[in-house]
N, C-alpha and C. Protein backbone atom coordinates (compact mmCIF):
# COMPACT_ATOMS: atom_id res chain seq x y z
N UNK A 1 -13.51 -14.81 -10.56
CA UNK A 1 -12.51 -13.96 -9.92
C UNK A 1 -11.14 -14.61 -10.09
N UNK A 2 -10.05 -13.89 -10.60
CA UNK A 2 -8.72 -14.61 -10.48
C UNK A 2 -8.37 -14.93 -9.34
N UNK A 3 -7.72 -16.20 -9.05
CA UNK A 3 -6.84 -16.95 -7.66
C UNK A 3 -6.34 -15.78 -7.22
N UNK A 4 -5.62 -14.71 -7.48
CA UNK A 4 -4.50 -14.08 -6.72
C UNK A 4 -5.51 -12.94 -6.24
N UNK A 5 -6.33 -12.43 -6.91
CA UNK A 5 -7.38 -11.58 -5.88
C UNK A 5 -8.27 -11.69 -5.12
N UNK A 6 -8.40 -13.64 -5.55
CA UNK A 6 -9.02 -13.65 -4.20
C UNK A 6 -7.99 -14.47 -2.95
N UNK A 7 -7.28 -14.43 -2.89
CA UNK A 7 -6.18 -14.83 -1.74
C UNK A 7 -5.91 -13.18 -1.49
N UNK A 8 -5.65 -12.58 -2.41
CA UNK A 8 -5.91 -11.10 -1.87
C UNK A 8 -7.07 -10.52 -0.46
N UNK A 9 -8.02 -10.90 -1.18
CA UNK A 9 -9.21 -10.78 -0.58
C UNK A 9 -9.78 -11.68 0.89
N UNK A 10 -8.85 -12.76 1.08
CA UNK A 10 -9.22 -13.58 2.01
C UNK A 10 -7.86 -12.99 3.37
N UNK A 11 -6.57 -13.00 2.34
CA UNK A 11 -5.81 -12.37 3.38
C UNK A 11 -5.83 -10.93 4.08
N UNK A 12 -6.61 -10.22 3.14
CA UNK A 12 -7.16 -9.23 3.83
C UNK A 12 -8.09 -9.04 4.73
N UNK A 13 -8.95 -9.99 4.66
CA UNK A 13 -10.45 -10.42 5.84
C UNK A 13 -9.55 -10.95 7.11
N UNK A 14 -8.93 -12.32 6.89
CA UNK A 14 -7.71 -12.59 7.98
C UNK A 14 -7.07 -11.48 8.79
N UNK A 15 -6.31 -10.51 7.78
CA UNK A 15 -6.01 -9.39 8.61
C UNK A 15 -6.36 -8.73 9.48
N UNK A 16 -7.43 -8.11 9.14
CA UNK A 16 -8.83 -7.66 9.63
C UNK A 16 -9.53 -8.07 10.77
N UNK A 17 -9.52 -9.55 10.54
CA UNK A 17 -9.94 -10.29 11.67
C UNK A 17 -9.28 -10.48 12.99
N UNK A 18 -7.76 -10.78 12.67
CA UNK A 18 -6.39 -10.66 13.34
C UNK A 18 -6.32 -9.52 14.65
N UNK A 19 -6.78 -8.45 13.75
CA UNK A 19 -6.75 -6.95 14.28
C UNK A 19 -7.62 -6.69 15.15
N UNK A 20 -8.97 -7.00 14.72
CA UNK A 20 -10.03 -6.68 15.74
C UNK A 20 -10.05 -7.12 16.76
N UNK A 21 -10.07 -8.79 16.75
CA UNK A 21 -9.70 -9.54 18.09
C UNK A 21 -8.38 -9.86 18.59
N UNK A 22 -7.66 -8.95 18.26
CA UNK A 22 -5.99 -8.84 19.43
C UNK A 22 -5.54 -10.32 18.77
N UNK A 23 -6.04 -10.46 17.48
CA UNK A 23 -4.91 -11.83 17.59
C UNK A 23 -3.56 -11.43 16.60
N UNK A 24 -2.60 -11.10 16.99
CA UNK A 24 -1.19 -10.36 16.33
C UNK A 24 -0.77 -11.59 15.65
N UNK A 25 -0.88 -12.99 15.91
CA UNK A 25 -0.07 -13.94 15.19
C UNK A 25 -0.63 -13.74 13.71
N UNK A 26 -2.15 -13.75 13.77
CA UNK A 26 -2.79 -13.62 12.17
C UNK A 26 -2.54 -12.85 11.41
N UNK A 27 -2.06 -11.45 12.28
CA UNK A 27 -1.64 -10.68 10.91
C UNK A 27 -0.33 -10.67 10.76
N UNK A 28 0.40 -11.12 11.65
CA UNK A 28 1.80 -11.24 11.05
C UNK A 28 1.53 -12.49 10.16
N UNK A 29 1.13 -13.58 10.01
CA UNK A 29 0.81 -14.29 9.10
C UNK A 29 0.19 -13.57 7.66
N UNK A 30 -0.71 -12.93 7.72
CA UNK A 30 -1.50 -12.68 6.16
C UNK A 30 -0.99 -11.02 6.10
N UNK A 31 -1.22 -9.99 7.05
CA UNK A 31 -1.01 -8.70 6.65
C UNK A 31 0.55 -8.77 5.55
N UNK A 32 1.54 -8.99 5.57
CA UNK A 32 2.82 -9.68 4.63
C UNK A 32 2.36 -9.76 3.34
N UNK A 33 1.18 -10.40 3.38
CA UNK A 33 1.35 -11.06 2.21
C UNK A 33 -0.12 -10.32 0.31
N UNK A 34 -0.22 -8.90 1.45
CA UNK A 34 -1.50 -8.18 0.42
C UNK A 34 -0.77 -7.68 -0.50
N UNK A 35 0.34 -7.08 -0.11
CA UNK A 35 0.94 -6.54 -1.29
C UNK A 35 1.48 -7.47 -2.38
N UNK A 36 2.26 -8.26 -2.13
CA UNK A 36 3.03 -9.44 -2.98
C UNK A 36 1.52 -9.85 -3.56
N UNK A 37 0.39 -10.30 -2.87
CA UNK A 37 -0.50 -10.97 -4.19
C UNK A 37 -1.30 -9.80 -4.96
N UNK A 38 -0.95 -8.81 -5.00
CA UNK A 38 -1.92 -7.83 -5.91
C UNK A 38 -0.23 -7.27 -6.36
N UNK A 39 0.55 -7.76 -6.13
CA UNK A 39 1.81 -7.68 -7.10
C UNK A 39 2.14 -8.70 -7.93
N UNK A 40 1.70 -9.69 -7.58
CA UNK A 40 1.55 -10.75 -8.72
C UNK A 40 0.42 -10.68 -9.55
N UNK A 41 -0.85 -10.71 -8.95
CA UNK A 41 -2.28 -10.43 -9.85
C UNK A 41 -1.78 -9.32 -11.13
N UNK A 42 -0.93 -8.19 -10.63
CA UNK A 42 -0.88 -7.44 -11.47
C UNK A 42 -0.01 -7.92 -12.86
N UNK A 43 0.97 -8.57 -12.45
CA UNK A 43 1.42 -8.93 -12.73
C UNK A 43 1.49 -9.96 -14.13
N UNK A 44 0.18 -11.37 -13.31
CA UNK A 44 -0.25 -12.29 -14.55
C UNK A 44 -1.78 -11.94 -14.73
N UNK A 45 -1.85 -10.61 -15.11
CA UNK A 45 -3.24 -10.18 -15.09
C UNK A 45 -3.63 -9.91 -16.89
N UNK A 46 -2.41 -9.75 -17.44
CA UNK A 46 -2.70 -9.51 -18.70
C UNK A 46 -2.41 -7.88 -19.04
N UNK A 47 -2.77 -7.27 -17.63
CA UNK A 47 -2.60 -5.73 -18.21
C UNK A 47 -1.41 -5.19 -18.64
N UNK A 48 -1.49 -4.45 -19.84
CA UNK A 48 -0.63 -4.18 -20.33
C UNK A 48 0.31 -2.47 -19.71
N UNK A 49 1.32 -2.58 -18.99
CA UNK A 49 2.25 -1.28 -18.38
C UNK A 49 3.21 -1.20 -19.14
N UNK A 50 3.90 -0.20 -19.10
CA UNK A 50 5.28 -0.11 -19.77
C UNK A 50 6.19 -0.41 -18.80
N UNK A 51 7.58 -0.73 -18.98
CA UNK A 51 8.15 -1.26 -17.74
C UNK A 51 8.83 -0.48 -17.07
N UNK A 52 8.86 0.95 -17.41
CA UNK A 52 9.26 2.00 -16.53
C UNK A 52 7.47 2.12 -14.89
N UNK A 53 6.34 2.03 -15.40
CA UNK A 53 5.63 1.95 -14.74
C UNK A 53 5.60 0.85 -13.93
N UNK A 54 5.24 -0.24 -14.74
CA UNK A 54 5.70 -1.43 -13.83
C UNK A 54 6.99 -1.27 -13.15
N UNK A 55 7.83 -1.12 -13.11
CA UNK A 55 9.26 -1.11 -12.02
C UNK A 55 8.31 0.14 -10.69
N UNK A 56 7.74 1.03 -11.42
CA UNK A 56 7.47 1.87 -10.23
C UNK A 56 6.13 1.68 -9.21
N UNK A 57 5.18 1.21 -9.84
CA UNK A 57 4.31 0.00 -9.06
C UNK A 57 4.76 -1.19 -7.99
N UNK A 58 5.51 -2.00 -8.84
CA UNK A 58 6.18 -3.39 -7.81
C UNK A 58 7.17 -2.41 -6.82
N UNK A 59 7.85 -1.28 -7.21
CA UNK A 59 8.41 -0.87 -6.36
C UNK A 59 7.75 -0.22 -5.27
N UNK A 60 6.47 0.46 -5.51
CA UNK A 60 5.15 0.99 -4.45
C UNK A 60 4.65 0.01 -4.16
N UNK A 61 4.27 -1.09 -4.03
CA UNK A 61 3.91 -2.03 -3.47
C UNK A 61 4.94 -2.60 -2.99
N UNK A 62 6.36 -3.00 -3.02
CA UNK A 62 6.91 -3.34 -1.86
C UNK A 62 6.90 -2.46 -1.07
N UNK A 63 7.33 -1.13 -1.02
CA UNK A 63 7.50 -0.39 0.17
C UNK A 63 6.09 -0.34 0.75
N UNK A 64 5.14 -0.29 0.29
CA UNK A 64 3.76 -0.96 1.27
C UNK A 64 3.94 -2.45 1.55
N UNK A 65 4.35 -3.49 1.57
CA UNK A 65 4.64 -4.09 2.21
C UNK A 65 5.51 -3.76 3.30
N UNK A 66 6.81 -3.09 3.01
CA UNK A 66 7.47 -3.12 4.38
C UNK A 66 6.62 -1.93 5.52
N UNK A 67 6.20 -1.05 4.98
CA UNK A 67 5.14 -0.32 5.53
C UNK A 67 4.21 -1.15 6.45
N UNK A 68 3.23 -1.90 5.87
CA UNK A 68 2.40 -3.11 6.39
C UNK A 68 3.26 -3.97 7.85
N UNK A 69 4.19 -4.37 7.42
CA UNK A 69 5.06 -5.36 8.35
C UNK A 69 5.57 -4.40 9.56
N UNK A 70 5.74 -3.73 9.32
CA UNK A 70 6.45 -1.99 10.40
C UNK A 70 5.42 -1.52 11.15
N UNK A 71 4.63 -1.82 10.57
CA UNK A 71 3.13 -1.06 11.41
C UNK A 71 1.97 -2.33 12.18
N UNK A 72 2.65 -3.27 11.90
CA UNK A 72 1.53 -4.42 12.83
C UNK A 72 1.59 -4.02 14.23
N UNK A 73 2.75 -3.80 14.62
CA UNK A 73 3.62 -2.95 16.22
C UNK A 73 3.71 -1.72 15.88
N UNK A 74 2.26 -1.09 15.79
CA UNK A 74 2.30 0.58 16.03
C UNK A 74 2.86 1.26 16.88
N UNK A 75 2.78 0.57 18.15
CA UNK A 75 3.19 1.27 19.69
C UNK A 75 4.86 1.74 19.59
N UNK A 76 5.61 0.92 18.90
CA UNK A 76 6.95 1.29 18.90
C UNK A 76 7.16 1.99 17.76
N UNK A 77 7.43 3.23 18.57
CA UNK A 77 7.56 4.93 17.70
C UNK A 77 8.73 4.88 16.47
N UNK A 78 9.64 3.62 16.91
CA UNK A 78 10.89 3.38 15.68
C UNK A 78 10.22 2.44 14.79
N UNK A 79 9.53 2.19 14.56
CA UNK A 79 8.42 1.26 13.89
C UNK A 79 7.68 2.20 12.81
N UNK A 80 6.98 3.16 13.81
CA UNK A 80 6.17 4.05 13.78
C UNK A 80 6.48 4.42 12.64
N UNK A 81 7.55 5.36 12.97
CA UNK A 81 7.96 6.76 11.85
C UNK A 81 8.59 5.52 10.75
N UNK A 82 9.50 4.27 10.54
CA UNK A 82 10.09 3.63 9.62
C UNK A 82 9.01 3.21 8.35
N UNK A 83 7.37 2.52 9.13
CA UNK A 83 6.60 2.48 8.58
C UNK A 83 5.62 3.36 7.74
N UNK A 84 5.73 4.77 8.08
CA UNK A 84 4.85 5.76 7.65
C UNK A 84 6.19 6.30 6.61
N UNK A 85 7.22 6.23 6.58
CA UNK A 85 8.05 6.31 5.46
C UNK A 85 7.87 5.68 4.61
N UNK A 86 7.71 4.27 4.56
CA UNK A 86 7.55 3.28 3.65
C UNK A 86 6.40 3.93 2.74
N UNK A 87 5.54 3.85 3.39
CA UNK A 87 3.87 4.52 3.12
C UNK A 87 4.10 5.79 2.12
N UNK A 88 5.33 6.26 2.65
CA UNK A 88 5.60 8.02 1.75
C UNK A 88 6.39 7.11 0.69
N UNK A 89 7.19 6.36 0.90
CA UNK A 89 7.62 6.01 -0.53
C UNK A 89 6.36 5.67 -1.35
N UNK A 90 5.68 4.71 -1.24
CA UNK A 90 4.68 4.05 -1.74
C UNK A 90 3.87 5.30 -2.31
N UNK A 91 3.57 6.29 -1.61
CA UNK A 91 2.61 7.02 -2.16
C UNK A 91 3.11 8.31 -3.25
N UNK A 92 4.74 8.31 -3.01
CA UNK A 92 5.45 9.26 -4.10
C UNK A 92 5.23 8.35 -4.99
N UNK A 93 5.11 6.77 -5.18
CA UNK A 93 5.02 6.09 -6.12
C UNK A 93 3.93 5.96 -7.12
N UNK A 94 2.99 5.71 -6.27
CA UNK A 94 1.32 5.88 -6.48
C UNK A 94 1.21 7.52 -7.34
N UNK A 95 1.74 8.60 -6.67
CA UNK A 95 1.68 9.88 -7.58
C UNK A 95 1.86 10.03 -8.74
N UNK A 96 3.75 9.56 -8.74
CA UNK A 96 4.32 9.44 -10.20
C UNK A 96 3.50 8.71 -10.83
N UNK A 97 2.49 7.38 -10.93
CA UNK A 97 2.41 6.99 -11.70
C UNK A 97 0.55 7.55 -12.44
N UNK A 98 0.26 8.03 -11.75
CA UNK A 98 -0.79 9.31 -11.52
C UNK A 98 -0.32 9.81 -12.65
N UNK A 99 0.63 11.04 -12.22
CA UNK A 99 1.17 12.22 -13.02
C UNK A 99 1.34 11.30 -14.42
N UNK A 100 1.87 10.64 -14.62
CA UNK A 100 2.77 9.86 -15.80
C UNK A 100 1.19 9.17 -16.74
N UNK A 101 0.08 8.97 -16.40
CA UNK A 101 -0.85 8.90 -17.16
C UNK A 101 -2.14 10.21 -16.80
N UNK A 102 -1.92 11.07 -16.68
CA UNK A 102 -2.20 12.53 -17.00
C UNK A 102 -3.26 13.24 -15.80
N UNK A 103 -3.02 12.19 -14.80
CA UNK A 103 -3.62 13.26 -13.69
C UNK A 103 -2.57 14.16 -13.25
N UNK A 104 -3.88 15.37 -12.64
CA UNK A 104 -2.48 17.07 -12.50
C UNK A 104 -3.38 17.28 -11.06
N UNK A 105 -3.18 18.12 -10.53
CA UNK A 105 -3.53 18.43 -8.98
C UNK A 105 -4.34 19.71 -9.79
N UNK A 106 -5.43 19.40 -8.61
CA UNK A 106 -6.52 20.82 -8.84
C UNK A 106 -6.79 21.80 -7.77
N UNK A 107 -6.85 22.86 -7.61
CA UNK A 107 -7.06 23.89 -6.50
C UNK A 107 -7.57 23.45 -5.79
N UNK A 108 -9.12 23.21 -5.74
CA UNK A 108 -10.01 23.29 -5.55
C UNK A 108 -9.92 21.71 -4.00
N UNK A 109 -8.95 20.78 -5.12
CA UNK A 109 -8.68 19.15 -4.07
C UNK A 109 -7.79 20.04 -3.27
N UNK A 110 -6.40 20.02 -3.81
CA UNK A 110 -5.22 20.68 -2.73
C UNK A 110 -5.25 21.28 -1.92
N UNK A 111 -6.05 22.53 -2.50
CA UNK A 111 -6.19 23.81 -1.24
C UNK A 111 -6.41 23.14 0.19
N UNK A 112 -7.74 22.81 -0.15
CA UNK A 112 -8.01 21.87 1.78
C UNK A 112 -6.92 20.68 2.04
N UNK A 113 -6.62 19.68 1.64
CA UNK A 113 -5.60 19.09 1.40
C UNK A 113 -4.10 19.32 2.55
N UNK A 114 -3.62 20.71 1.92
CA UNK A 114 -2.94 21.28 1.78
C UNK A 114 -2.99 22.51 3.71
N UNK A 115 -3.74 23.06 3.78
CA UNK A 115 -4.71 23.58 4.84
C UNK A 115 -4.42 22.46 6.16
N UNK A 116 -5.20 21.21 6.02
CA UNK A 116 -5.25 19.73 6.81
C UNK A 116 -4.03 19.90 7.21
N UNK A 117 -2.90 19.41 6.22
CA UNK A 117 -1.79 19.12 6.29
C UNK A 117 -0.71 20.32 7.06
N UNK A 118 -1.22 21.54 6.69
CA UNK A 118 -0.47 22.41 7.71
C UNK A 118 -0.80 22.56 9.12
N UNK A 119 -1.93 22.36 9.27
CA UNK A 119 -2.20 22.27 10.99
C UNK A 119 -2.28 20.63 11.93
N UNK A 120 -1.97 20.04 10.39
CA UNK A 120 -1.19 18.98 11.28
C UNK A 120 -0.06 18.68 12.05
């Protein structure tokens, strides 16, 4: 396993762990730090992106980081909504880069999707 996925993988268990048993110091310690190492893994991973993709990846993964860091303190609603923005950046990011290697939206996913999302 490469070093950076598994510090990935350990700071994510930490997190996790942090969370379940009310301990907030742990994940402000490791929750920080998932995105930056699966932004580096990606990084010295060998895989080959173009650097219009890569800029839009490291850029979806920071805004899930600040997402991550915004949301350890769910309870505060200015937190709240700052963090679930982040999350919408991140995931317009995650789309584009979808769309840009040839996934398209299908009826059949959206419709319900779409349905969810209005009676939300």
């Amino acid at each position: 396993m490469r070093p950076l996925r598994a510090g990935y993988l350990a700071a994510a268990a930490v997190t996790v762990f942090g969370a379940v048993t009310g301990r907030e110091r742990l994940q402000w310690l490791t929750k920080p730090l998932l995105m930056p190492l699966l932004a580096a893994d990606t990084v010295t991973s060998g895989v080959e992106l173009d650097p219009a993709e890569r800029r839009i990846l490291l850029g979806s993964l920071a805004a899930a980081t600040v997402g991550d860091v915004l949301l350890i303190d769910p309870d505060d609603d200015k937190r709240l909504i700052a963090g679930a923005s982040s999350f919408a950046v991140m995931q317009t990011g995650y789309s584009l880069l979808w769309w840009r290697r040839g996934a398209r939206p299908r009826a059949a996913i959206a419709a319900p999707r779409l349905v969810a999302w209005a009676g939300a």
